[in-house]
C-alpha atoms as a PDB file:
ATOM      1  CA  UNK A   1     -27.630  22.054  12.885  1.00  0.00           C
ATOM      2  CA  UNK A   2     -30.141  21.150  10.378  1.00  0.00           C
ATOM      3  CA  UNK A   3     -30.079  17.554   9.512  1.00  0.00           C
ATOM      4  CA  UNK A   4     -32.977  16.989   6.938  1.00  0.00           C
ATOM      5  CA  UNK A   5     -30.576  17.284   3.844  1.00  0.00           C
ATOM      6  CA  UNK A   6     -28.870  13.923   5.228  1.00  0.00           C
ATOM      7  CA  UNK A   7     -32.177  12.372   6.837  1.00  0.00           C
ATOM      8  CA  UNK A   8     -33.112  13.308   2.563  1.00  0.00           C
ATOM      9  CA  UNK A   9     -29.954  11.548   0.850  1.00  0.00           C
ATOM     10  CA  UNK A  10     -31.018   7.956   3.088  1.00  0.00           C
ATOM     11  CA  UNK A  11     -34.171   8.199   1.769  1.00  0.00           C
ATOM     12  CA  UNK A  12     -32.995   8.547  -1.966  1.00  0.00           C
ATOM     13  CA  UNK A  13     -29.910   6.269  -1.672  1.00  0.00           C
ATOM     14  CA  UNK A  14     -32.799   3.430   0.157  1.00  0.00           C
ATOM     15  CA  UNK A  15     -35.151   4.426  -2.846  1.00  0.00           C
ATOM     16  CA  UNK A  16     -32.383   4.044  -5.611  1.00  0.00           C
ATOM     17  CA  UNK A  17     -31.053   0.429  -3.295  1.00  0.00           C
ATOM     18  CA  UNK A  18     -34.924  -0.693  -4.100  1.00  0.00           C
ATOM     19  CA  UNK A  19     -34.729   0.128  -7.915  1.00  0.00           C
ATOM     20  CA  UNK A  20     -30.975  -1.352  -8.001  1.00  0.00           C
ATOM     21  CA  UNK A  21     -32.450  -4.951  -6.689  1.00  0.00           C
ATOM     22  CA  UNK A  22     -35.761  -4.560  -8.467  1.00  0.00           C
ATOM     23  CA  UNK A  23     -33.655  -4.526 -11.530  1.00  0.00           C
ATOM     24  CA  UNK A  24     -31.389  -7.627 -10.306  1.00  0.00           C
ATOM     25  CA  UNK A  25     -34.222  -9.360  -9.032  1.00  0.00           C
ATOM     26  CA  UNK A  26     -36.170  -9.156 -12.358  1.00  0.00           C
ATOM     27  CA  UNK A  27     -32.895 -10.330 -14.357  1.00  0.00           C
ATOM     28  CA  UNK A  28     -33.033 -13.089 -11.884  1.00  0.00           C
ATOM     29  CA  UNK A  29     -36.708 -14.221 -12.821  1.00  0.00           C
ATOM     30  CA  UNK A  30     -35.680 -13.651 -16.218  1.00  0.00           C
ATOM     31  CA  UNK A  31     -32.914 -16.182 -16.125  1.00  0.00           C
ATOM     32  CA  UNK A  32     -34.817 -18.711 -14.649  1.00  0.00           C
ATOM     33  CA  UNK A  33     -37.726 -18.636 -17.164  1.00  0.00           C
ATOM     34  CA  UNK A  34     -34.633 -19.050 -19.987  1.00  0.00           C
ATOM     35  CA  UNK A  35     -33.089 -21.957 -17.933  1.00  0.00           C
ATOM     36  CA  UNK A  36     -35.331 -23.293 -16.278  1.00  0.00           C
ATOM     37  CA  UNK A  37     -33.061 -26.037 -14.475  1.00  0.00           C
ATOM     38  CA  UNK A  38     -31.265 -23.239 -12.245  1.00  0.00           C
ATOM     39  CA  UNK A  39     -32.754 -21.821  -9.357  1.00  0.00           C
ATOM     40  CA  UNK A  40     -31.178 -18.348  -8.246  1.00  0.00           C
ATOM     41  CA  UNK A  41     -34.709 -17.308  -6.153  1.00  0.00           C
ATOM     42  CA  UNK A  42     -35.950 -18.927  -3.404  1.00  0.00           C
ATOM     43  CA  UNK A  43     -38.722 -17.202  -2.246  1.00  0.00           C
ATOM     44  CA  UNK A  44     -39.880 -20.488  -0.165  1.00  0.00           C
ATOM     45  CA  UNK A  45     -37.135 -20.167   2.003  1.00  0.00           C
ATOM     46  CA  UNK A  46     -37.733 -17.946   5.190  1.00  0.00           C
ATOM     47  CA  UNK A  47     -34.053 -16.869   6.062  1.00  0.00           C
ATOM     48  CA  UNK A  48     -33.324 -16.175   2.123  1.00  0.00           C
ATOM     49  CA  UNK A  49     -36.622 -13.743   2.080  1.00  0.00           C
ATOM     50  CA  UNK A  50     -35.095 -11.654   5.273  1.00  0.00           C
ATOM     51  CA  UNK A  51     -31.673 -11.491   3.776  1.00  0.00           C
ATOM     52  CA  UNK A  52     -33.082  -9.848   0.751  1.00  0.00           C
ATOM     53  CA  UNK A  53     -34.398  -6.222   2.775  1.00  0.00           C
ATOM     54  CA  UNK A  54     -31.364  -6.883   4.589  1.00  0.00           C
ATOM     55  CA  UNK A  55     -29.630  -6.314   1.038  1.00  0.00           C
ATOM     56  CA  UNK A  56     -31.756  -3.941   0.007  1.00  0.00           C
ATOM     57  CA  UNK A  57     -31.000  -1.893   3.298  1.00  0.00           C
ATOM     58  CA  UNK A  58     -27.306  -2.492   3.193  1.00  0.00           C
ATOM     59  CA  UNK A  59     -26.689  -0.937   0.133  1.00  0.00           C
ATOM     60  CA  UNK A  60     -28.391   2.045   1.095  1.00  0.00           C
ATOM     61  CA  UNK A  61     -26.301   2.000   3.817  1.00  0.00           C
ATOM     62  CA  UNK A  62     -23.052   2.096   2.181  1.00  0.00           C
ATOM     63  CA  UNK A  63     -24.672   4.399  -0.364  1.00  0.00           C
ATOM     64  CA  UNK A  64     -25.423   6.937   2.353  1.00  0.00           C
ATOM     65  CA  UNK A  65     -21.736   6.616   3.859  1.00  0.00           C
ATOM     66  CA  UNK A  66     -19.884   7.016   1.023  1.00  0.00           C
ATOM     67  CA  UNK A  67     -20.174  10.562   2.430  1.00  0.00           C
ATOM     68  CA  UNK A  68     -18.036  10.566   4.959  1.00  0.00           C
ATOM     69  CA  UNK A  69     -20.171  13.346   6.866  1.00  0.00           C
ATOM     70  CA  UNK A  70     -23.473  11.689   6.529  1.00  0.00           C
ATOM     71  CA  UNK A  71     -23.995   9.797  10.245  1.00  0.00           C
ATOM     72  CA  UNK A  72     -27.466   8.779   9.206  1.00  0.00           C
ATOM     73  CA  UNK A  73     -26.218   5.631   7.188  1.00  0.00           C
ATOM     74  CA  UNK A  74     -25.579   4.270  10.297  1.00  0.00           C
ATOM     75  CA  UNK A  75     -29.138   3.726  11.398  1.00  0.00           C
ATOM     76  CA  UNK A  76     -29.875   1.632   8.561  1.00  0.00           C
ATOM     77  CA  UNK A  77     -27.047  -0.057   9.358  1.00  0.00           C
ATOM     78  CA  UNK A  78     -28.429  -1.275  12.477  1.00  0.00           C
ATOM     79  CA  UNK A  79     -31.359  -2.501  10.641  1.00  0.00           C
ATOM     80  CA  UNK A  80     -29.316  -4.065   8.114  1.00  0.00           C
ATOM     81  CA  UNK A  81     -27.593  -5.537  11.568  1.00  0.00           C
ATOM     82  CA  UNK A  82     -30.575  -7.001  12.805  1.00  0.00           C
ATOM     83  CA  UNK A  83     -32.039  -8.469   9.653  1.00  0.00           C
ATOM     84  CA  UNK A  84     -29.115 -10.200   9.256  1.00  0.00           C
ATOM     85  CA  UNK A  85     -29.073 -11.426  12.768  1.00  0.00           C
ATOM     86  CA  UNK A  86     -32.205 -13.160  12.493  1.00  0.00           C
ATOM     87  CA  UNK A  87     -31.678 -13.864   8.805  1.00  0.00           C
ATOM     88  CA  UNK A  88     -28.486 -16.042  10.443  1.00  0.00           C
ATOM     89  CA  UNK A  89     -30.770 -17.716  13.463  1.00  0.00           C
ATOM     90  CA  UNK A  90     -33.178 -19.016  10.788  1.00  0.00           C
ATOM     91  CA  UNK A  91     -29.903 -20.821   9.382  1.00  0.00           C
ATOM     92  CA  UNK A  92     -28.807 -21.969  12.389  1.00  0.00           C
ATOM     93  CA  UNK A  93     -25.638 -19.612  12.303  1.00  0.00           C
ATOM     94  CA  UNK A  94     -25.691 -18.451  16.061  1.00  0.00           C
ATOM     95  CA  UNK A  95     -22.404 -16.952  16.190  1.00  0.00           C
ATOM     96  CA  UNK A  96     -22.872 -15.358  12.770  1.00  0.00           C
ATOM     97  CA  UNK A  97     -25.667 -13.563  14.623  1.00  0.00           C
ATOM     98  CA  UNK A  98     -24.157 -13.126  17.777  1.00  0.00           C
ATOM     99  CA  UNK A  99     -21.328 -11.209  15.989  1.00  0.00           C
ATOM    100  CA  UNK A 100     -24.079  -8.879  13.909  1.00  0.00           C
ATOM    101  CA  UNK A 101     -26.101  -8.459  17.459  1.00  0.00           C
ATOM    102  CA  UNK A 102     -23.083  -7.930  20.099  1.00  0.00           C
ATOM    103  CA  UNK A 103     -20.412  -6.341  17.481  1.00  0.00           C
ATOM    104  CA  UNK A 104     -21.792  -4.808  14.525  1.00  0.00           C
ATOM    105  CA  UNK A 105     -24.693  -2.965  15.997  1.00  0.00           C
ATOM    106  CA  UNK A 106     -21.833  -1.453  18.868  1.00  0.00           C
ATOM    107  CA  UNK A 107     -19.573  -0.344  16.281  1.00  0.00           C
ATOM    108  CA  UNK A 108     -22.582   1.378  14.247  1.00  0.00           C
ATOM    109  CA  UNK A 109     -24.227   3.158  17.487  1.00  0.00           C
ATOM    110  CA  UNK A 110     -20.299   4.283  18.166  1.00  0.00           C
ATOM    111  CA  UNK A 111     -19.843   5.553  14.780  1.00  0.00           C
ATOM    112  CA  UNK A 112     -23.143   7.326  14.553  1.00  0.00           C
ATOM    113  CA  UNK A 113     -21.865   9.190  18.033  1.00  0.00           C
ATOM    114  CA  UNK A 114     -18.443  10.183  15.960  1.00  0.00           C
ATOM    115  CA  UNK A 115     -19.445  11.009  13.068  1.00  0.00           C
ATOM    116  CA  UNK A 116     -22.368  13.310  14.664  1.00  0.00           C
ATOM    117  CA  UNK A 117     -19.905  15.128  16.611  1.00  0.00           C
ATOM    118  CA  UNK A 118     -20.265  18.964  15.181  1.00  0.00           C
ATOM    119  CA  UNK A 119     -16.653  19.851  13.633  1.00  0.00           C
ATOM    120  CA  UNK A 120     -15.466  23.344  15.315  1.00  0.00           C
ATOM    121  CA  UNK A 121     -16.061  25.973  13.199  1.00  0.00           C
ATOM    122  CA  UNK A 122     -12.506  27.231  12.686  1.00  0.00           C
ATOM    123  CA  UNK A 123     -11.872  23.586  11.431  1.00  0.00           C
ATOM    124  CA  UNK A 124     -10.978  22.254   7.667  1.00  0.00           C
ATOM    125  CA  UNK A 125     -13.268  20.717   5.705  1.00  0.00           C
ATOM    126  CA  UNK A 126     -13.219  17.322   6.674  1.00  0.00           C
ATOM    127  CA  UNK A 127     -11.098  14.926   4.890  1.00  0.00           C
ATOM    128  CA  UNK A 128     -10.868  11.238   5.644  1.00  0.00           C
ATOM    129  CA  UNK A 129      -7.294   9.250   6.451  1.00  0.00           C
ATOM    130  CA  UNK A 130      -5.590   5.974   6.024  1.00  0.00           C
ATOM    131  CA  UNK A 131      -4.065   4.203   8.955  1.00  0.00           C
ATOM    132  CA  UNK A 132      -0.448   4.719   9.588  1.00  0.00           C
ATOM    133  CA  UNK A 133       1.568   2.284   8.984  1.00  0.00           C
ATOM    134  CA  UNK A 134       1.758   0.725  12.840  1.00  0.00           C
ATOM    135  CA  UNK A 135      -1.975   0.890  12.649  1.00  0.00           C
ATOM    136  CA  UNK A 136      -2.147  -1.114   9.149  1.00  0.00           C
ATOM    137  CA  UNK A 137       0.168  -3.715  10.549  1.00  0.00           C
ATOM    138  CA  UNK A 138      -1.840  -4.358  13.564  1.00  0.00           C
ATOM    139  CA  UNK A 139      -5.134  -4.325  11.556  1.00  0.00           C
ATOM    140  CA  UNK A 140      -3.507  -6.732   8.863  1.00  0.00           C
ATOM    141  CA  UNK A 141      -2.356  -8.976  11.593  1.00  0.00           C
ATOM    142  CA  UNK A 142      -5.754  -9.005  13.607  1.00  0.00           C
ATOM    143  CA  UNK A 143      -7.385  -9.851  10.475  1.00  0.00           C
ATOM    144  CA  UNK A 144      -5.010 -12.915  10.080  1.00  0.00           C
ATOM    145  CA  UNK A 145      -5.930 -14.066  13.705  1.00  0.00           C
ATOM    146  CA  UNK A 146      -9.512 -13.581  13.535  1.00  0.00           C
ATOM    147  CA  UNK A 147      -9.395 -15.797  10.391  1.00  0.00           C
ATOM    148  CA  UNK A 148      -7.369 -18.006  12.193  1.00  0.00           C
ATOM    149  CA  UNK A 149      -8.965 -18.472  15.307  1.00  0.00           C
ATOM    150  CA  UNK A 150     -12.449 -18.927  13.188  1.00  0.00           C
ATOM    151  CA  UNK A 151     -11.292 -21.776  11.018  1.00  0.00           C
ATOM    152  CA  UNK A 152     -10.066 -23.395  14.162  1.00  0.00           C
ATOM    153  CA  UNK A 153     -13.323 -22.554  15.372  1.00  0.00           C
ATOM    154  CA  UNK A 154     -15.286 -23.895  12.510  1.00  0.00           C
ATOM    155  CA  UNK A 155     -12.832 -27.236  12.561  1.00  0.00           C
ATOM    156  CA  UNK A 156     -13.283 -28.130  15.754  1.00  0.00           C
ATOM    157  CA  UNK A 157     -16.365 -26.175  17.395  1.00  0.00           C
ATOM    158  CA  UNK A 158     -18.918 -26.590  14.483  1.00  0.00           C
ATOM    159  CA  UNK A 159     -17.684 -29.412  12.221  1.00  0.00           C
ATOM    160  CA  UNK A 160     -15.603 -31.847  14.449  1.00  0.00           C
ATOM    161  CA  UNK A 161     -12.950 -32.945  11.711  1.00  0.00           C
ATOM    162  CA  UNK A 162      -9.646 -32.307  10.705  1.00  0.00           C
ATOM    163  CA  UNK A 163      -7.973 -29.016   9.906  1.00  0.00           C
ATOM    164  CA  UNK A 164      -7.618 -29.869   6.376  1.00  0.00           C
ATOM    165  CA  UNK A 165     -11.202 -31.143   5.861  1.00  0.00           C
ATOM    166  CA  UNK A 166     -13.208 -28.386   4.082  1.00  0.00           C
ATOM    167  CA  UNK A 167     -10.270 -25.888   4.280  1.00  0.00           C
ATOM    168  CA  UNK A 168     -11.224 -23.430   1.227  1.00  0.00           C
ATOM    169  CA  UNK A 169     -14.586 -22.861   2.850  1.00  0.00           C
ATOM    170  CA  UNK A 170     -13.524 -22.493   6.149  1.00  0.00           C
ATOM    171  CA  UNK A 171     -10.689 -19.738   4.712  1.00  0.00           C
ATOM    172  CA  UNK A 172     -13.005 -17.940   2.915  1.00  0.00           C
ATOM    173  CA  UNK A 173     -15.616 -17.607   5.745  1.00  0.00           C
ATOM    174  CA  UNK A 174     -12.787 -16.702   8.019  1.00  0.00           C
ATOM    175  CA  UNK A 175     -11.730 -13.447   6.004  1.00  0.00           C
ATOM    176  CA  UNK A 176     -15.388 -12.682   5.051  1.00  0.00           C
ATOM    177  CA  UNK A 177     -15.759 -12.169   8.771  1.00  0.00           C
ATOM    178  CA  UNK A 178     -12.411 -10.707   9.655  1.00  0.00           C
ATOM    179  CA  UNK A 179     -12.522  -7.811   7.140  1.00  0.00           C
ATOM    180  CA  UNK A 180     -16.461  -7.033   8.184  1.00  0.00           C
ATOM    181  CA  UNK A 181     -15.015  -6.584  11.589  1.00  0.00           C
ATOM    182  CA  UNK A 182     -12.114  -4.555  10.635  1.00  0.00           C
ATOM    183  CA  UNK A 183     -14.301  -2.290   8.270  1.00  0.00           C
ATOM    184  CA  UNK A 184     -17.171  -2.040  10.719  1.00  0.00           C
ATOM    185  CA  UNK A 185     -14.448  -0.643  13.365  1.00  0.00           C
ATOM    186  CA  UNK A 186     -12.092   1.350  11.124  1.00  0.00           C
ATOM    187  CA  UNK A 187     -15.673   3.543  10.204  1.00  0.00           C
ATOM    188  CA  UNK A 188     -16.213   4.568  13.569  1.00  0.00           C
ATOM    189  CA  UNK A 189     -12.752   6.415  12.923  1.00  0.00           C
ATOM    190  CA  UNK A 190     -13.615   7.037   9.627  1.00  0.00           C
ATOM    191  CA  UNK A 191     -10.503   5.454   8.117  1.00  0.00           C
ATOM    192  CA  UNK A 192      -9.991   5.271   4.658  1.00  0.00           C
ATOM    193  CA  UNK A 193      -8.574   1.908   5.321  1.00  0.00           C
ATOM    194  CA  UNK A 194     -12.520   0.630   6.140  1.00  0.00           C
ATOM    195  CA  UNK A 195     -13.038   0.247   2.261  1.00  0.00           C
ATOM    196  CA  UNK A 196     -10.463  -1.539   1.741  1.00  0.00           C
ATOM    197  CA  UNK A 197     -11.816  -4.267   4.015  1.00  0.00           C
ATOM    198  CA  UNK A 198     -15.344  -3.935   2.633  1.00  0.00           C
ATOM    199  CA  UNK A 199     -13.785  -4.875  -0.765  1.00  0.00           C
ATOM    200  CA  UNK A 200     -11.744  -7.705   0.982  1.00  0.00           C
ATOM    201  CA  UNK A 201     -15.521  -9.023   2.107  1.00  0.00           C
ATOM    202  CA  UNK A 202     -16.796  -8.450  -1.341  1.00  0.00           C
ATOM    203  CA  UNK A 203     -14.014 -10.594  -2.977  1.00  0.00           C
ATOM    204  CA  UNK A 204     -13.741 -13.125  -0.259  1.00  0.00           C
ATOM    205  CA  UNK A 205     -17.376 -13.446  -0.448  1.00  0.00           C
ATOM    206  CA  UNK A 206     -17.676 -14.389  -4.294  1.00  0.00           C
ATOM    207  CA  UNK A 207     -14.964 -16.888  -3.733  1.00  0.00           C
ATOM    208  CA  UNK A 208     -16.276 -18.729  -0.695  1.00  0.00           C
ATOM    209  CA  UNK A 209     -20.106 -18.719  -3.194  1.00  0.00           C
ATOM    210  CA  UNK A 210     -18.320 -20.199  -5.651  1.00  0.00           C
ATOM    211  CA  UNK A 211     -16.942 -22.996  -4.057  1.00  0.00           C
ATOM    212  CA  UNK A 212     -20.189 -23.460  -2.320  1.00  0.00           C
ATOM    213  CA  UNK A 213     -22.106 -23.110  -5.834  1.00  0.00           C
ATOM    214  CA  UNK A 214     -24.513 -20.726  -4.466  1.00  0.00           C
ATOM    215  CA  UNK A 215     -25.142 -18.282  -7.749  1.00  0.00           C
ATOM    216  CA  UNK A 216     -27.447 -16.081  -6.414  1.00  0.00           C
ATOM    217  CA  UNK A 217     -24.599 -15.383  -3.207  1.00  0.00           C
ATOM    218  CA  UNK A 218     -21.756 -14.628  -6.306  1.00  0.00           C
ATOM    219  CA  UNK A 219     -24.250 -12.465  -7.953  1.00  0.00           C
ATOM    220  CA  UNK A 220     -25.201 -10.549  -5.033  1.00  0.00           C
ATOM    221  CA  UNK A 221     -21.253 -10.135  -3.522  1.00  0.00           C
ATOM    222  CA  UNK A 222     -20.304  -9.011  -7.349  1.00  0.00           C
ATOM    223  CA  UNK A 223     -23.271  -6.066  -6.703  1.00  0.00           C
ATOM    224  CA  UNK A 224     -21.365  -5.806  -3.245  1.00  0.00           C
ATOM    225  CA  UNK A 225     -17.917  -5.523  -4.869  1.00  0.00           C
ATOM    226  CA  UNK A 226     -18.956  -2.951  -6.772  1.00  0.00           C
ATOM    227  CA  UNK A 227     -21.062  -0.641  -4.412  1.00  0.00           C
ATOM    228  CA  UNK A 228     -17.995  -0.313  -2.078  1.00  0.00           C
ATOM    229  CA  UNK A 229     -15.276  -0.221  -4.475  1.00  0.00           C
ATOM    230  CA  UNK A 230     -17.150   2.936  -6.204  1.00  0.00           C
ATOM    231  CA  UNK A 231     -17.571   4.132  -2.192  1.00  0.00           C
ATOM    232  CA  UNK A 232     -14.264   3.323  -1.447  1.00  0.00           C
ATOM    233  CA  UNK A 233     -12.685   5.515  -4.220  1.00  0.00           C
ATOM    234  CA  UNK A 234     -14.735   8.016  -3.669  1.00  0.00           C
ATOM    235  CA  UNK A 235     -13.169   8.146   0.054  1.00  0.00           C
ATOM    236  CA  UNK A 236      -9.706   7.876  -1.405  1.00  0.00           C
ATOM    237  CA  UNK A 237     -10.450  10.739  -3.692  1.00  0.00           C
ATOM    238  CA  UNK A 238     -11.226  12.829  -0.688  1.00  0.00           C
ATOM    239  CA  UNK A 239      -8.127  11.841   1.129  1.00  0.00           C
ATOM    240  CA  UNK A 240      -5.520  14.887   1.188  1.00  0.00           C
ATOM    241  CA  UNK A 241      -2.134  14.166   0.666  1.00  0.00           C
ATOM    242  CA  UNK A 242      -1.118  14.654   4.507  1.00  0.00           C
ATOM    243  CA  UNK A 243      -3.465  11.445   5.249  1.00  0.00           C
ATOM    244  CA  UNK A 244      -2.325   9.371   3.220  1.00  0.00           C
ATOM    245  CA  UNK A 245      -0.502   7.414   6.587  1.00  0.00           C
ATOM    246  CA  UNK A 246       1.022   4.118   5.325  1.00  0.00           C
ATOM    247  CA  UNK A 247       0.549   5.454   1.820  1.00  0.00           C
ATOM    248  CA  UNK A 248       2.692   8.488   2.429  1.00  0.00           C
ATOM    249  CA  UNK A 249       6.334   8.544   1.051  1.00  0.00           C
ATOM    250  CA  UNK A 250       7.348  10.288   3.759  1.00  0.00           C
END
């Protein structure tokens, strides 16, 4: 099997990632010399200069696996992974980085061994699937505990106050790392589902920045939102009618 064409498409989709953030990085500079009472880049801060390669990586990432037959995302995933990781130790966000370290970069290597798997030769063209719908319940309701058992987590691990104290960001943190966990695992299956998650993060994301009044983080998640909604229709679009699972009328 020759894999150059998809070793070819990482390269571009990293090369177009760099021009996309070029581009947002320059309107960036170019607000700040308008207004120059914000500050949107912080190139003095060490953890904020890692997270931007990590960014620059991810996209390519999700770029590359919005085909759902190119495995070679996945390795710039793990780099993504580990930026991020170390990004999160320079904040001080140890389990942040435990979960990109001990979770993330498991579910990629696991995916990268599915998705390399060589179809038989007698099969279909490969179409991606939605959960069905005992599968969507249970991934809806492990997102709900996850978010759960991180705000309790975050209450009385991290902060030491009361459940009500801070409760917005706490939520929001909670489902940006639920759905990243659900949409990391749900691509090792290559479920359609996955996107949705990745869109949950996007959304969630935005929110929790806003509250926070970080408006670099809402720029960046709106750039998010839109990179995997465009991946995740494109993934719906090659769903056939007999995967549609919970969606079926069946």
């Amino acid at each position: 099997m020759n894999n150059s064409p998809l070793w070819r498409a990482l390269g571009r989709n990293t090369l177009i990632s760099i021009v996309l953030f070029g581009c947002l990085l320059g309107l960036l500079w170019l607000a700040e010399l308008i207004f120059p009472s914000i500050t949107l880049l912080k190139w003095s801060d060490a953890a904020w200069c890692v997270g931007i390669p990590a960014s620059i990586i991810g996209v390519a990432y999700i770029l590359t696996i919005k085909d759902p037959s190119n495995y070679t995302g996945f390795y710039a995933g793990i780099l993504m992974s580990i930026l991020l990781g170390v990004q999160f130790i320079l904040q001080g966000g140890y389990d942040s980085a435990f979960l990109f370290f001990c979770v993330f970069i498991p579910f990629q290597i696991k995916s990268i061994i599915n998705w390399s798997k060589p179809a038989p030769a007698d099969d279909a063209p490969f179409s991606p699937e939605f959960l069905s719908m005992k599968a969507m319940l249970l991934s809806v309701l492990t997102m709900l505990v996850i978010t759960f058992a991180d705000y309790l987590l975050a209450t009385y691990a991290f902060q030491h106050n009361a459940l009500a104290d801070n409760w917005a960001i706490k939520l929001f943190n909670g489902l940006l790392i639920s759905s990243s966990v659900l949409a990391n695992f749900w691509l090792i299956y290559r479920k359609t589902d996955s996107w949705i998650y990745w869109i949950i993060y996007s959304v969630a994301g935005i929110v929790l920045f806003i509250i926070i009044g970080n408006i670099f983080s809402i720029v960046l998640f709106l750039f998010f939102l839109v990179i995997n909604g465009s991946a995740g229709l494109a993934w719906i679009k090659m769903t056939t009618p007999d995967h549609y699972g919970w969606l079926s009328r069946k």
